[in-house]
C-alpha atoms as a PDB file:
ATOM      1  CA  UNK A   1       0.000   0.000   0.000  1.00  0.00           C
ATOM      2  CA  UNK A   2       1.359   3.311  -1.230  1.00  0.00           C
ATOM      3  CA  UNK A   3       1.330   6.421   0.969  1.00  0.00           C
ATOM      4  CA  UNK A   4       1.296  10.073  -0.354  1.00  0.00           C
ATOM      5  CA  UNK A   5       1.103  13.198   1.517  1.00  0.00           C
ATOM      6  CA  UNK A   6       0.637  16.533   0.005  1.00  0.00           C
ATOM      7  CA  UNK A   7       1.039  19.670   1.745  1.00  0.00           C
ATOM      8  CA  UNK A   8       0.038  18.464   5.015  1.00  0.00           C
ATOM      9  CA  UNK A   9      -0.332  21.201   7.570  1.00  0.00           C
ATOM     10  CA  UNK A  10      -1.735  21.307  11.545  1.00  0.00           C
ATOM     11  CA  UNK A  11      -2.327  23.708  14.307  1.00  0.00           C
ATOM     12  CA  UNK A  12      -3.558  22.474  17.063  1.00  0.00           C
ATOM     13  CA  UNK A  13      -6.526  24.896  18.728  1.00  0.00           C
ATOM     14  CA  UNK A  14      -5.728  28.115  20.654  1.00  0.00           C
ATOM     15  CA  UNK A  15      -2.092  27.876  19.477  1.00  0.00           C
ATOM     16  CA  UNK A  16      -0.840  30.631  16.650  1.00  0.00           C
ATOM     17  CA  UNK A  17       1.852  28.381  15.614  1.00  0.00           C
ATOM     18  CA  UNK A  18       1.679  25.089  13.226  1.00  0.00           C
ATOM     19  CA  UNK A  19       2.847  22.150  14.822  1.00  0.00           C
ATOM     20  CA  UNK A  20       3.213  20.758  11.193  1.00  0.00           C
ATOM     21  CA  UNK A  21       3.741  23.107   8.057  1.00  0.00           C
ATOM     22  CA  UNK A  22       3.732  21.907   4.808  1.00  0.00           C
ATOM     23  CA  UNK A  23       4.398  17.926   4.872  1.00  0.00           C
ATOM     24  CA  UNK A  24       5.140  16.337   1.731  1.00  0.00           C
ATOM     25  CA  UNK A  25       5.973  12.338   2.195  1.00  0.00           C
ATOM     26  CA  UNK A  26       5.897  10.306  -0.133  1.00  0.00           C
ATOM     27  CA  UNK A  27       5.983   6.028   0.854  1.00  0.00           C
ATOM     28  CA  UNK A  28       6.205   3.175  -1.587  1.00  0.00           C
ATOM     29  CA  UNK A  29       4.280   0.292  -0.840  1.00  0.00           C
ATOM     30  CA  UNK A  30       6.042  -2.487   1.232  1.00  0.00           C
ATOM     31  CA  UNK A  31       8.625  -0.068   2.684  1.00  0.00           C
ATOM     32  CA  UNK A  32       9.990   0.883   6.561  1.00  0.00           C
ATOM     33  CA  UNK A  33      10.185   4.223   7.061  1.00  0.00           C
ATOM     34  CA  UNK A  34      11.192   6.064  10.304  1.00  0.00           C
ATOM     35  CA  UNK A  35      10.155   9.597  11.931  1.00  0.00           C
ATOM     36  CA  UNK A  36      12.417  10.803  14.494  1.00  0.00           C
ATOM     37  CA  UNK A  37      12.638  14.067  16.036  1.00  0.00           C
ATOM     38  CA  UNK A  38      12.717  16.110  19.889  1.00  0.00           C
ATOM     39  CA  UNK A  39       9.645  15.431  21.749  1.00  0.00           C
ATOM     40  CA  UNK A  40       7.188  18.149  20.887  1.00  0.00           C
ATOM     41  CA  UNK A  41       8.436  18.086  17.273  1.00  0.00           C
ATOM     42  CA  UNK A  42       4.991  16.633  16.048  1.00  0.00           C
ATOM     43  CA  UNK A  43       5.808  13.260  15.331  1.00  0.00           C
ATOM     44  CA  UNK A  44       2.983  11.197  17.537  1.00  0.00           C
ATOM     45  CA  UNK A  45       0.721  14.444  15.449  1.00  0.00           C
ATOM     46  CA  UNK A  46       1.702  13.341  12.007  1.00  0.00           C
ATOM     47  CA  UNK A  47       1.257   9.743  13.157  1.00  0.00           C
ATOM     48  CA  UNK A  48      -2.227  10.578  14.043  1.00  0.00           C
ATOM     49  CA  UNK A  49      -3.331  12.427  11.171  1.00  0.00           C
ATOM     50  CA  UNK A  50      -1.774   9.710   9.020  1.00  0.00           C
ATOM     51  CA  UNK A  51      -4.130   7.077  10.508  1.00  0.00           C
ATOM     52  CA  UNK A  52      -7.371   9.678  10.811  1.00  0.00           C
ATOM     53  CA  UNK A  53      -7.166  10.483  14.921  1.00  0.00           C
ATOM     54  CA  UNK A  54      -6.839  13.844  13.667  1.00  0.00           C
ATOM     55  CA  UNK A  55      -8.778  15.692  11.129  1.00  0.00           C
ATOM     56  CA  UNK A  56      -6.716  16.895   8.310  1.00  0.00           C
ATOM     57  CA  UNK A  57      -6.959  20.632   8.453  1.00  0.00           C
ATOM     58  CA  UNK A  58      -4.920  21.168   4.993  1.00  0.00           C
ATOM     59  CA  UNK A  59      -3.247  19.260   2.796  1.00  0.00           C
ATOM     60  CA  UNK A  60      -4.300  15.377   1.425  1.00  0.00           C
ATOM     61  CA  UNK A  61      -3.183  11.968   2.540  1.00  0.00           C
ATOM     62  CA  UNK A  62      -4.296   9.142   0.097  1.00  0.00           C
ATOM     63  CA  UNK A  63      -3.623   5.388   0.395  1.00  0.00           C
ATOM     64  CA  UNK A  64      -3.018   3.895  -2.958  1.00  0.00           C
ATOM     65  CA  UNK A  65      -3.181  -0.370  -3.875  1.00  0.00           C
ATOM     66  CA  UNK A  66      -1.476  -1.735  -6.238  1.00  0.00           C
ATOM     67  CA  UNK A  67      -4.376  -1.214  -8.804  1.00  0.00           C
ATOM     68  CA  UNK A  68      -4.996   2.196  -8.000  1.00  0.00           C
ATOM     69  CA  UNK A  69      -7.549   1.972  -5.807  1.00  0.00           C
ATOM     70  CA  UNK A  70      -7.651   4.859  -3.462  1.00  0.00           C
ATOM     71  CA  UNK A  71      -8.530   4.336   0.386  1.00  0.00           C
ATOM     72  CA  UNK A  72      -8.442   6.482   3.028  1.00  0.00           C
ATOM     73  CA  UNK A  73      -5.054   4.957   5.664  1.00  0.00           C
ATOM     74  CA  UNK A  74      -7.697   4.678   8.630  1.00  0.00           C
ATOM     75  CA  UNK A  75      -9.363   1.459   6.795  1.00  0.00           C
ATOM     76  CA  UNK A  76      -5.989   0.031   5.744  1.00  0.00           C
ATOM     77  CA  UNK A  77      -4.340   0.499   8.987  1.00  0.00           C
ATOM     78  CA  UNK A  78      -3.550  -1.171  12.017  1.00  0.00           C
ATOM     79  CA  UNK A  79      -2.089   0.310  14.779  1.00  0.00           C
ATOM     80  CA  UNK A  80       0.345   0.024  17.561  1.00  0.00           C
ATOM     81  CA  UNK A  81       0.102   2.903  20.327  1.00  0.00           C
ATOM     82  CA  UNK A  82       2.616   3.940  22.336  1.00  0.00           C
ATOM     83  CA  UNK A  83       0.063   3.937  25.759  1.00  0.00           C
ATOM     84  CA  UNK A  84      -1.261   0.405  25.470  1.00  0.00           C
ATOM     85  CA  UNK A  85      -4.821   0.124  25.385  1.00  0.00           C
ATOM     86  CA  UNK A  86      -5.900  -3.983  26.382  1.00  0.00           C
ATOM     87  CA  UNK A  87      -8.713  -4.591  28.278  1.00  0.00           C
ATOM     88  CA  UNK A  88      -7.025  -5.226  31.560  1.00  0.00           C
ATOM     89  CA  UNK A  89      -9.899  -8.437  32.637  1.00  0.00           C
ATOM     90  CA  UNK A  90      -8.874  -9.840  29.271  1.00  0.00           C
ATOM     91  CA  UNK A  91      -6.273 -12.752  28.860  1.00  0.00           C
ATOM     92  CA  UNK A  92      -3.407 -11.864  26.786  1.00  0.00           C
ATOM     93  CA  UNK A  93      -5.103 -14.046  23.978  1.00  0.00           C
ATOM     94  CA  UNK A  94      -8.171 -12.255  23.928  1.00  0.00           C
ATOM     95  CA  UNK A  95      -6.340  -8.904  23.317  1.00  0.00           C
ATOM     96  CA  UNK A  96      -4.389  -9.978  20.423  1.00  0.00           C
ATOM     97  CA  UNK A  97      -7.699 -11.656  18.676  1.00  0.00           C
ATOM     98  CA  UNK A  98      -8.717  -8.455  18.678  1.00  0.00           C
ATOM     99  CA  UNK A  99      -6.556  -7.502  15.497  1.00  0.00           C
ATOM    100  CA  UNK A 100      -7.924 -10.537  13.824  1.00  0.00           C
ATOM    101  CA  UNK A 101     -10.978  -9.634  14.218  1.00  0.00           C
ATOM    102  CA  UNK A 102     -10.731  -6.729  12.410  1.00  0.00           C
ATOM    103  CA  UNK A 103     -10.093  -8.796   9.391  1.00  0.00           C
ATOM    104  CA  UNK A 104     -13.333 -11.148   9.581  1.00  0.00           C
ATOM    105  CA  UNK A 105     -11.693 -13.761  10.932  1.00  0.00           C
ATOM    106  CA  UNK A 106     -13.866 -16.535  12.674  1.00  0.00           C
ATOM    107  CA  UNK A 107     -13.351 -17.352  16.679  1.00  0.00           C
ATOM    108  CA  UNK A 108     -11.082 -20.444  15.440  1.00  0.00           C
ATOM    109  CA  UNK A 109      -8.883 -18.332  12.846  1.00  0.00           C
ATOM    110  CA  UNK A 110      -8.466 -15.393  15.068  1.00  0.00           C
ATOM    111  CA  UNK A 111      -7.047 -17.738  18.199  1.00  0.00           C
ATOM    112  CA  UNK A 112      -4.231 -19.641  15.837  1.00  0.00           C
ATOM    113  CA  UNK A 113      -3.096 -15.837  14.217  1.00  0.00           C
ATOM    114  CA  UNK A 114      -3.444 -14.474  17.719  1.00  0.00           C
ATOM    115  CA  UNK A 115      -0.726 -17.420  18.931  1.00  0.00           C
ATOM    116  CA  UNK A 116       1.626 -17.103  16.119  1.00  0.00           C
ATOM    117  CA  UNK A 117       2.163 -13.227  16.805  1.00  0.00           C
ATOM    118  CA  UNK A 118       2.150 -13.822  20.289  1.00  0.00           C
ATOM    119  CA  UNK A 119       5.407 -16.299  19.728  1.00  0.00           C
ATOM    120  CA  UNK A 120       6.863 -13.334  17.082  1.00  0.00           C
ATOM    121  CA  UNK A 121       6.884 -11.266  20.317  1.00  0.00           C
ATOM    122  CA  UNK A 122       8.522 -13.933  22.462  1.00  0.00           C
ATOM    123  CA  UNK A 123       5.081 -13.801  24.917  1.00  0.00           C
ATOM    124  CA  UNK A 124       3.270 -17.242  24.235  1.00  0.00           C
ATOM    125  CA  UNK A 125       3.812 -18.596  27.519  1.00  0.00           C
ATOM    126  CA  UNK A 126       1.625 -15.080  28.930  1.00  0.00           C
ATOM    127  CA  UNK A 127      -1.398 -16.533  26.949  1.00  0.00           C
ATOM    128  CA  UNK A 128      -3.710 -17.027  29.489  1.00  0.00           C
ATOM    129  CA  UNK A 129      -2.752 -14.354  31.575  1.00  0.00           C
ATOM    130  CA  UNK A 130      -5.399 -11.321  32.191  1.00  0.00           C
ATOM    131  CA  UNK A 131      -3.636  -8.428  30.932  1.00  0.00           C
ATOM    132  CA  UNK A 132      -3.759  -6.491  34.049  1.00  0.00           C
ATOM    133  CA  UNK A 133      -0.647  -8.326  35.096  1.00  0.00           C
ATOM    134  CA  UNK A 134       1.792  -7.648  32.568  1.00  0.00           C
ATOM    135  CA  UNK A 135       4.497  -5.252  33.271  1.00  0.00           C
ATOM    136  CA  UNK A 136       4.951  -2.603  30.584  1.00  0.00           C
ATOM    137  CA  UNK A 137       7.559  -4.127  28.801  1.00  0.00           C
ATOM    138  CA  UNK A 138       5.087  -7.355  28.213  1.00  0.00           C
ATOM    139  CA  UNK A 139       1.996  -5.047  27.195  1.00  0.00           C
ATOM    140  CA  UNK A 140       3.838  -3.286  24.522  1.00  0.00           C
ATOM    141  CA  UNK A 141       4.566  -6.550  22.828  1.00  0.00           C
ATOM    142  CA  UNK A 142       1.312  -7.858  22.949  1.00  0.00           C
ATOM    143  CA  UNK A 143      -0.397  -4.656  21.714  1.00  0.00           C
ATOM    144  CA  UNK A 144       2.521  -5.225  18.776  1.00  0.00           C
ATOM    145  CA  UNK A 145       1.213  -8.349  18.632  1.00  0.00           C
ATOM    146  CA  UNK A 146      -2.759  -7.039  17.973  1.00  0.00           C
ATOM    147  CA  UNK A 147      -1.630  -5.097  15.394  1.00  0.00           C
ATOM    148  CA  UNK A 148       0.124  -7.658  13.710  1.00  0.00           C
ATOM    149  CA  UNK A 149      -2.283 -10.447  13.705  1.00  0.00           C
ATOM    150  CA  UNK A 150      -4.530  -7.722  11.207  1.00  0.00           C
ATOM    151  CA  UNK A 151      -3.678  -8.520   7.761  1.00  0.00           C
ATOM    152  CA  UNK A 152      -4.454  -4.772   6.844  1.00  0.00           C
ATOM    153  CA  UNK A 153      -1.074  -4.139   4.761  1.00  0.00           C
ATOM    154  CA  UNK A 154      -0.200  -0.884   6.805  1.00  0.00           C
ATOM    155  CA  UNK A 155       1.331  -0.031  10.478  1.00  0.00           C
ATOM    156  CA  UNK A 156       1.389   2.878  12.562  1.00  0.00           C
ATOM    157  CA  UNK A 157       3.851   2.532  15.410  1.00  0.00           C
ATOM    158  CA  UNK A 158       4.389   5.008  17.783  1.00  0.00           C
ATOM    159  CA  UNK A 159       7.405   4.298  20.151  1.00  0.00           C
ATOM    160  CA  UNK A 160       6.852   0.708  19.869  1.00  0.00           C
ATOM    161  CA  UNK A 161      10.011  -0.457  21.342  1.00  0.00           C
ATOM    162  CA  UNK A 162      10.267   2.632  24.193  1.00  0.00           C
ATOM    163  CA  UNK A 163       9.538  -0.345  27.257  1.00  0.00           C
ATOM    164  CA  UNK A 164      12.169  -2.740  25.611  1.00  0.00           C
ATOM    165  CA  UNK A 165      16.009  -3.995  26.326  1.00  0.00           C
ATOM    166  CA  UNK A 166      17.774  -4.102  23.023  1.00  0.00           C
ATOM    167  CA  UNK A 167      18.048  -7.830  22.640  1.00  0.00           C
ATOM    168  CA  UNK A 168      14.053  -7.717  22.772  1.00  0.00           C
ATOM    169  CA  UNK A 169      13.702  -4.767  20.543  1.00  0.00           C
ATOM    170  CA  UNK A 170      16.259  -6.528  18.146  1.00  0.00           C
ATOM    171  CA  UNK A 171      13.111  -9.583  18.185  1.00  0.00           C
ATOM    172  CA  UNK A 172      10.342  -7.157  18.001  1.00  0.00           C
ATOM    173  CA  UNK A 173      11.563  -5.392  15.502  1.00  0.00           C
ATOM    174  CA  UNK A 174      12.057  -8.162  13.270  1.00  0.00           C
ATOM    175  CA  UNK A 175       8.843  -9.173  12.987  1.00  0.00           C
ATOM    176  CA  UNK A 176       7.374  -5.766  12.471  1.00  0.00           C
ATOM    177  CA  UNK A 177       9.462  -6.151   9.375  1.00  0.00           C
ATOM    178  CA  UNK A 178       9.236  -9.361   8.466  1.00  0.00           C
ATOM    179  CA  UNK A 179       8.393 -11.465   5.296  1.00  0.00           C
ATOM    180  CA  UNK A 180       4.368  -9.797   5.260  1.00  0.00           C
ATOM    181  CA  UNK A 181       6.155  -6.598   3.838  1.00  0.00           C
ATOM    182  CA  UNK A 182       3.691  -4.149   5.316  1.00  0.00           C
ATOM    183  CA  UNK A 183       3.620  -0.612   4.824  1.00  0.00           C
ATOM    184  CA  UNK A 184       5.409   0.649   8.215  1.00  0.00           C
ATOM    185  CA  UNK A 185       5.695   4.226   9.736  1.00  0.00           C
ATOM    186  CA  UNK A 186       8.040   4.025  12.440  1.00  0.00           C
ATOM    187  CA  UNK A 187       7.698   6.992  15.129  1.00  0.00           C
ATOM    188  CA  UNK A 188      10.723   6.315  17.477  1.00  0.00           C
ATOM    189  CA  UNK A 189      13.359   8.164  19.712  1.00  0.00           C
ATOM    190  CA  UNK A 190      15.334   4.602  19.311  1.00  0.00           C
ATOM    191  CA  UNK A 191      18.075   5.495  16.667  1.00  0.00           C
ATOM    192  CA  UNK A 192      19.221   2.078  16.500  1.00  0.00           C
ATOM    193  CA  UNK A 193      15.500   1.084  15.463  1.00  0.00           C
ATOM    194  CA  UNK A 194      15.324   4.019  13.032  1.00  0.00           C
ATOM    195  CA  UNK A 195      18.372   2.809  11.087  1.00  0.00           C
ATOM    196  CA  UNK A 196      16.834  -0.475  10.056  1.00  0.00           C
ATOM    197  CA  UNK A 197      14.301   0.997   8.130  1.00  0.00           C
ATOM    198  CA  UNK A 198      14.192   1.322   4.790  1.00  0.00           C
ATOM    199  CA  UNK A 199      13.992   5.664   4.816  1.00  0.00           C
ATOM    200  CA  UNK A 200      14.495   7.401   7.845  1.00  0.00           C
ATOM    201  CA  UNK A 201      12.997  11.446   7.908  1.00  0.00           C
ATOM    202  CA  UNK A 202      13.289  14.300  10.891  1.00  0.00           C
ATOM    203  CA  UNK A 203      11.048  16.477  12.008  1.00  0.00           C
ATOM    204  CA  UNK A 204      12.497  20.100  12.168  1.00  0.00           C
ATOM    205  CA  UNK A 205      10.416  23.356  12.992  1.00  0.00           C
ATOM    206  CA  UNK A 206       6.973  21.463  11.204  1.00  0.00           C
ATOM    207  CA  UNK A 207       9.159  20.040   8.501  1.00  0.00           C
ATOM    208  CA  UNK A 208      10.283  16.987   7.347  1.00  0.00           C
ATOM    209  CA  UNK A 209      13.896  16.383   6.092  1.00  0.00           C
ATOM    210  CA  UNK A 210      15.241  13.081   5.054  1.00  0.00           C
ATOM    211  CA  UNK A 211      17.914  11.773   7.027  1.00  0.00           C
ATOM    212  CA  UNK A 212      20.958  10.023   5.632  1.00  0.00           C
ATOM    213  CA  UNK A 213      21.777   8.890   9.808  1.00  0.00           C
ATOM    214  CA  UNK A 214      18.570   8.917  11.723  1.00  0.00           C
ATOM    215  CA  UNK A 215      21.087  10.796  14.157  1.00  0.00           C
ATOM    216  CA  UNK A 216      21.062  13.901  11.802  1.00  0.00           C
END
């Protein structure tokens, strides 16, 4: 899936200053791309507008198929927050069928997609736990793993490794990339995550730049 974004501007209300000013981005389908940035730079706001948490105040962002199809990203996307959101008297299972669910996907299908993103994020043995009981670290991989067990062919990921040691973000990471070749947008202050995708951009002053070393 194909992202384009024209002209893309945002003020948020009450301020006299745009957060974002003038976005153009431009994402071929199958590709890794990574936003970093300051905090307060607008990232986690171009993130949102991307996926339609935010109305678009000016500009146009268009999700394109491989036969030309036009969608907006909010029906092609699945997401992966950076505050968690399971349903805390839920198992661990439960929570990820949620993604498959999104796709149709019968009680039966949802469970067996649910446990095979559950082992991507190295948490299969938390199956059965409520999620109330997970520390951080464990409820950012299994919201990963929600988003994953969608088939929708794009990701949103804000700060999806922020809880994680670098061995497990090495794990995680891999299968946010892996063989399905999603669309990803990567919003991260992890550098080393930043440089394994495919293009890495910085915010600057409302603007995006690319970045030859997501440290630029």
């Amino acid at each position: 899936m194909r992202l384009s974004v024209r002209g893309l501007t945002y003020r948020y209300p009450g301020s006299d200053t745009d957060v974002l000013s003038g976005v153009e981005l431009e994402i071929p389908s199958g590709t890794t791309v990574a936003i970093v940035g300051p905090s307060g730079s607008g990232k986690t706001t171009l993130l949102a507008l991307l996926g339609g948490l935010l109305p678009v105040q000016d500009g146009r962002i268009v999700a394109r198929s491989s036969d030309g199809s036009v969608h907006r990203v909010s029906e092609v996307a699945t997401w992966a927050l950076q505050t968690v959101s399971l349903l805390p008297d839920r198992t661990t299972l439960e929570n990820v069928c949620l993604g498959a669910f999104l796709d149709g996907a019968t009680r039966a299908q949802a469970r067996e997609v649910a446990m095979e993103r559950l082992r991507d994020m190295g948490v299969e043995g938390l199956a059965a736990t409520p999620a109330r009981f997970l520390s951080g670290g464990e409820a950012q991989r299994v919201g990963l793993a929600r988003a994953l067990a969608s088939r929708r062919p794009v990701l949103l990921a804000d700060e999806p490794t922020g809880q994680l040691d670098a061995r497990t973000t090495d794990g995680v990471l891999d299968a946010m990339m892996g063989a399905s070749r999603r669309t990803v947008v990567l919003v991260t202050h992890d550098l080393a995550a930043a440089r394994r995708c495919d293009m890495r951009f910085r915010l600057r002053s409302g603007s995006l730049v690319a970045a030859e070393d997501a440290s630029a």
